[in-house]
Protein backbone atom coordinates (compact mmCIF):
# COMPACT_ATOMS: atom_id res chain seq x y z
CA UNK A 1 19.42 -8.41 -7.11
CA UNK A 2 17.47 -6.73 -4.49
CA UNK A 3 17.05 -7.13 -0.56
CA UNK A 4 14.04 -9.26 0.46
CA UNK A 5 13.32 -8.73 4.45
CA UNK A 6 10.44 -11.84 4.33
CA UNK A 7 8.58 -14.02 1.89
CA UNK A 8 5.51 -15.60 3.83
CA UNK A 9 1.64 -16.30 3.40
CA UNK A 10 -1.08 -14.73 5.63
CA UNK A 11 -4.13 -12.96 5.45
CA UNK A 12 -4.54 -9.34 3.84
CA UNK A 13 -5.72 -6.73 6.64
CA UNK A 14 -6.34 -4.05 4.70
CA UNK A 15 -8.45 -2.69 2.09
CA UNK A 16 -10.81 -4.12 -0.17
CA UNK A 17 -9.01 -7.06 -0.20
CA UNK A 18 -9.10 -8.22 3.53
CA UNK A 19 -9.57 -11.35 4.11
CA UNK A 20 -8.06 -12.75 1.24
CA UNK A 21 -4.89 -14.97 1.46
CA UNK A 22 -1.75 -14.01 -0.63
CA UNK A 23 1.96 -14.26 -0.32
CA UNK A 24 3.74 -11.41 0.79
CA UNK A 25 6.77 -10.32 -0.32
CA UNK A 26 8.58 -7.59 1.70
CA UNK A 27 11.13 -5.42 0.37
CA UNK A 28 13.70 -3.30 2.03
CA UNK A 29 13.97 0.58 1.85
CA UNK A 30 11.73 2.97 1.75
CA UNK A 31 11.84 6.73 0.10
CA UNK A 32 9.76 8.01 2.82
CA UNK A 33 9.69 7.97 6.83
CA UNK A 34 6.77 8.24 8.33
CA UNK A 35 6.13 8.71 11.37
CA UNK A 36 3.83 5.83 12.40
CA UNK A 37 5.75 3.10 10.37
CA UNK A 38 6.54 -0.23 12.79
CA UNK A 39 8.55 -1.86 9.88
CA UNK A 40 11.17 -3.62 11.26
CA UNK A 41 14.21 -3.20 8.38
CA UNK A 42 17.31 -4.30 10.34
CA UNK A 43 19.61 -4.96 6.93
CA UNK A 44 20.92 -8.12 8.83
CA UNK A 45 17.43 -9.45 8.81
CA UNK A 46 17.19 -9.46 4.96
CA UNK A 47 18.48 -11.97 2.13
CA UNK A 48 19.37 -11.12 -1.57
CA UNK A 49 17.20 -12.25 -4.43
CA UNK A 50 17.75 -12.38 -7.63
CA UNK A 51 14.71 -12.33 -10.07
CA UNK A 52 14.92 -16.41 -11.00
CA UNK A 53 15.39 -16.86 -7.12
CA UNK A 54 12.58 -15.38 -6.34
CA UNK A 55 10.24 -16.26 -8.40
CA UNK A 56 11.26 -19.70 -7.63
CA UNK A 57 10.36 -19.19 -3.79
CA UNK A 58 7.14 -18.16 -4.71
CA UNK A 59 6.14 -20.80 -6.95
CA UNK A 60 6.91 -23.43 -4.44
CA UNK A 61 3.97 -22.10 -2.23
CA UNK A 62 1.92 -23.13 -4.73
CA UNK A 63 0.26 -22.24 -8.09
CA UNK A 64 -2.45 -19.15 -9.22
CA UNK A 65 -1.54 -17.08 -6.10
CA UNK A 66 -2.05 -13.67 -5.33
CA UNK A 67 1.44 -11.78 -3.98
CA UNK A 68 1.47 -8.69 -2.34
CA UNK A 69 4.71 -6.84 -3.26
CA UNK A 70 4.42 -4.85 0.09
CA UNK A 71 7.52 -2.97 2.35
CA UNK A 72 9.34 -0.77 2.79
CA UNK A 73 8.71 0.40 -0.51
CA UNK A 74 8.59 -1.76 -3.57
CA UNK A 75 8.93 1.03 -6.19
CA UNK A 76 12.23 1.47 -5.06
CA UNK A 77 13.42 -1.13 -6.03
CA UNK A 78 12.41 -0.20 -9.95
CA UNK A 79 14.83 -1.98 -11.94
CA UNK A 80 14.36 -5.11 -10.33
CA UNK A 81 10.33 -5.31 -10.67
CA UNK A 82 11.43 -4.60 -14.08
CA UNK A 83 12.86 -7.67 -14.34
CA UNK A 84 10.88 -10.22 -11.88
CA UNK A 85 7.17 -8.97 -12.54
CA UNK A 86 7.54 -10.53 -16.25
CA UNK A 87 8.61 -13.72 -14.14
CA UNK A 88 5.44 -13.47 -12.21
CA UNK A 89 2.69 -12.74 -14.91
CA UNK A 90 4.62 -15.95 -17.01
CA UNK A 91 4.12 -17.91 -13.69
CA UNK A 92 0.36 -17.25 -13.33
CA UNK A 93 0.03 -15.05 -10.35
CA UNK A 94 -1.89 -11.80 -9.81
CA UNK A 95 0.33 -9.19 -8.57
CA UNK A 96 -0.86 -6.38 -5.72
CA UNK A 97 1.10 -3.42 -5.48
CA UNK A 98 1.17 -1.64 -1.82
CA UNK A 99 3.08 1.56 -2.57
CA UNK A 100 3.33 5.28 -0.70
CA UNK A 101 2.07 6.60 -3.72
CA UNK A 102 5.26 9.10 -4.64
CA UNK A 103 6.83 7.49 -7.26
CA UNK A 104 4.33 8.33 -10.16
CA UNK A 105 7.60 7.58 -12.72
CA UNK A 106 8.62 4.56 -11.41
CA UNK A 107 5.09 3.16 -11.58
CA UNK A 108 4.83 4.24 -15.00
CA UNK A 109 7.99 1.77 -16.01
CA UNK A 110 6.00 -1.15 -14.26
CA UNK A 111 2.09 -0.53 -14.60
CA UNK A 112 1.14 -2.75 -17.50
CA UNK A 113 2.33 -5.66 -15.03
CA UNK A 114 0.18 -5.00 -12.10
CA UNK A 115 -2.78 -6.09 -11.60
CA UNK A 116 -4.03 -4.18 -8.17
CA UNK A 117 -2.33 -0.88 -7.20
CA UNK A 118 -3.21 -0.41 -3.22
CA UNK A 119 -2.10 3.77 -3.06
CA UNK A 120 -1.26 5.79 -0.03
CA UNK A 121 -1.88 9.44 0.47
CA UNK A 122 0.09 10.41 2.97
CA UNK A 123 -0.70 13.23 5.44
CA UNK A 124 1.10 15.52 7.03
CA UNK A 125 -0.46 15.02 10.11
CA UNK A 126 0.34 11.75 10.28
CA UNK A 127 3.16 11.35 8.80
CA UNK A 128 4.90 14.25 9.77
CA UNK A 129 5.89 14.74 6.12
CA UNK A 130 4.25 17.14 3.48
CA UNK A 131 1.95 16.11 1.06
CA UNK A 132 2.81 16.78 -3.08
CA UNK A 133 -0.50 16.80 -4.28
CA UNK A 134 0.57 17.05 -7.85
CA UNK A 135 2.73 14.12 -7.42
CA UNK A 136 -0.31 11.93 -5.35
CA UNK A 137 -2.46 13.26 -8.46
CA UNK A 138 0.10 11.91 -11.16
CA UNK A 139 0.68 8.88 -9.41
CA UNK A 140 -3.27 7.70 -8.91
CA UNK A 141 -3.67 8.75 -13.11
CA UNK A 142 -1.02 6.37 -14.06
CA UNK A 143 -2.37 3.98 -11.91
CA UNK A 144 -5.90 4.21 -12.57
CA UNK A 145 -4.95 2.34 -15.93
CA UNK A 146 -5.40 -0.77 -13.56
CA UNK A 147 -7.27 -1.59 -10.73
CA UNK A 148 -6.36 0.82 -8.17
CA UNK A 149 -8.02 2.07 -4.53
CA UNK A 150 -6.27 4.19 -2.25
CA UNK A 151 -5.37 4.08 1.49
CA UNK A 152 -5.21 7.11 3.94
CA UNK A 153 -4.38 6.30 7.69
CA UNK A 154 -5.78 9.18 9.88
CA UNK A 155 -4.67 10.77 13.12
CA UNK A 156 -6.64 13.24 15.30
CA UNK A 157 -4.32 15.67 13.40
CA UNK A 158 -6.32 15.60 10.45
CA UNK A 159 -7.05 18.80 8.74
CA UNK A 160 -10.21 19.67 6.61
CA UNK A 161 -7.49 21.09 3.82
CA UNK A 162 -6.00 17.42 4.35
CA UNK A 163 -9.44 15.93 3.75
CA UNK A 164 -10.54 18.74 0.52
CA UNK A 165 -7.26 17.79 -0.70
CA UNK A 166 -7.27 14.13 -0.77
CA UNK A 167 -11.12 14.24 -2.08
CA UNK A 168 -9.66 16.20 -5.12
CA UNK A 169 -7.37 13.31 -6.16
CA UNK A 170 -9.13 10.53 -5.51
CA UNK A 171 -12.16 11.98 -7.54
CA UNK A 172 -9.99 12.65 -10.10
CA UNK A 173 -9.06 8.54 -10.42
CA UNK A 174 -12.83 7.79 -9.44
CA UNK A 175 -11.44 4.68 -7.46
CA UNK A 176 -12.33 3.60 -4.15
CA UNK A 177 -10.69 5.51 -0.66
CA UNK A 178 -10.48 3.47 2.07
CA UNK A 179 -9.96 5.47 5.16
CA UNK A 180 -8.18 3.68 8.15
CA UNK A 181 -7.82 5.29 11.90
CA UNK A 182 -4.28 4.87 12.99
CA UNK A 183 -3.47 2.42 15.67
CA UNK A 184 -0.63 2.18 18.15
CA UNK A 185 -0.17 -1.91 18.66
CA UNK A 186 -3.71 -3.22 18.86
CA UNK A 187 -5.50 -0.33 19.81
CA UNK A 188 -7.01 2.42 18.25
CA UNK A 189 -5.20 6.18 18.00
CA UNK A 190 -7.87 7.84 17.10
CA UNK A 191 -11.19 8.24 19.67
CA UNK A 192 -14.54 7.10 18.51
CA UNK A 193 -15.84 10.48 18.12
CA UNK A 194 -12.86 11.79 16.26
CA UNK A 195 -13.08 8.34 13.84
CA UNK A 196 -16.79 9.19 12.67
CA UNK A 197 -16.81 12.94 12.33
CA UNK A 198 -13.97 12.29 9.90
CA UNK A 199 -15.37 9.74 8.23
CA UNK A 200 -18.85 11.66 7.40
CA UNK A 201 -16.43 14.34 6.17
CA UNK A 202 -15.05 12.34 3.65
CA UNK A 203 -18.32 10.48 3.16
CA UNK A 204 -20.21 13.99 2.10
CA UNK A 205 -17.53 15.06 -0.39
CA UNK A 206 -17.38 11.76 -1.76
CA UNK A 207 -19.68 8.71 -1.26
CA UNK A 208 -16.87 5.63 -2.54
CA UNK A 209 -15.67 5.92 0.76
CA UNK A 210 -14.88 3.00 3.10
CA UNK A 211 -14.12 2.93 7.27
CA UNK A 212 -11.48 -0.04 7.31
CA UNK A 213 -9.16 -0.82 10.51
CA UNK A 214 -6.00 -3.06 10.38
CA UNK A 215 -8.40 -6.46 10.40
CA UNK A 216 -4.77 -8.57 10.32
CA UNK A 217 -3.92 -6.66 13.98
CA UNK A 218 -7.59 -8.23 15.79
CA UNK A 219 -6.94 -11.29 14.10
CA UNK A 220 -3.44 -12.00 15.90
CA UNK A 221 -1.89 -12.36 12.01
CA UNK A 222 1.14 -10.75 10.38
């Protein structure tokens, strides 16, 4: 049994991905703490699921779905994805994984049953938390097994080490980095000027690089 803050259906905002509609499933907790998180995690706000529960929810919204396992952090909950992701490959659905990107081992348990793996790196500078680059690099080599892309949101903090460092991992999963300018509510935190010059950084040290904002936040969705 696990805590479940919200099962509902929208439109994913970030990514590759956006514009697509899946179901979202929103766990509780979270490993990490970052600085710029607006996850709202009150414990009296959640339910308990069991597995059977809720894969039952989600095949009531309908059949062949795509289902975000998003948070908080999913991987936390490891024992339980052990159990329900079996459930949700049986039921037909294509599961996306939206992780931090620091739990390389519990990925590992789960990875044959993922379809998409959507991967933070986290930055210092916006985070307020230090990077592990060997962990970030054993986490995107387990994943790369599957479909995987990662996700860096970028303050005016943002350090060329940062960028040289985050470069060096994602080359070494050859996936796709999506880089996304932080945002305070529905406006940008990062000034035009500051957006591009970091962009053509990453662009020049490595050219599967994509400039994606928070589309759900300009289209007035969850």
């Amino acid at each position: 049994m696990t805590k479940i803050r919200e099962i509902f259906t929208s439109i994913q905002g970030e990514g590759p991905y956006v514009g697509q509609k899946q179901v979202f499933v929103r766990f509780c907790g979270c490993n990490l703490h970052c600085s710029y998180c607006d996850t709202d995690f009150v414990p009296e706000k959640s339910k308990d699921y069991t597995p059977e529960q809720l894969i039952k929810e989600i095949n009531s919204l309908g059949e062949n779905l795509t289902v975000s396992l998003t948070g908080g952090e999913p991987l936390v909950s490891i024992e339980f994805l052990y159990d329900f992701l079996p459930l949700l490959k049986k039921s037909g659905h294509k599961v996306y994984l939206e992780t931090n990107g620091t739990l390389p081992d519990n990925l590992e348990k789960i990875i044959d049953l993922v379809d998409v793996v959507s991967a933070d790196i986290k930055l210092e500078s916006s985070t307020g938390m230090l990077m592990d680059i060997e962990i970030c690099r054993r986490f995107f080599e387990i994943g790369k097994r599957k479909e995987i892309f990662a996700k860096i949101v970028f303050n005016e903090g943002i350090t060329d080490k940062e960028i040289n460092d985050a470069v060096d991992i994602v080359k070494s999963a050859g996936c796709l980095l999506i880089l996304q300018p932080e945002m305070k509510g529905n406006e940008f935190a990062v000034s035009t000027k500051k957006r591009d010059d970091v962009f053509e950084k990453f662009y020049k040290l490595y050219k599967n690089t994509r400039l994606i904002p928070q589309v759900h936040k300009f289209l007035g969705v969850i």
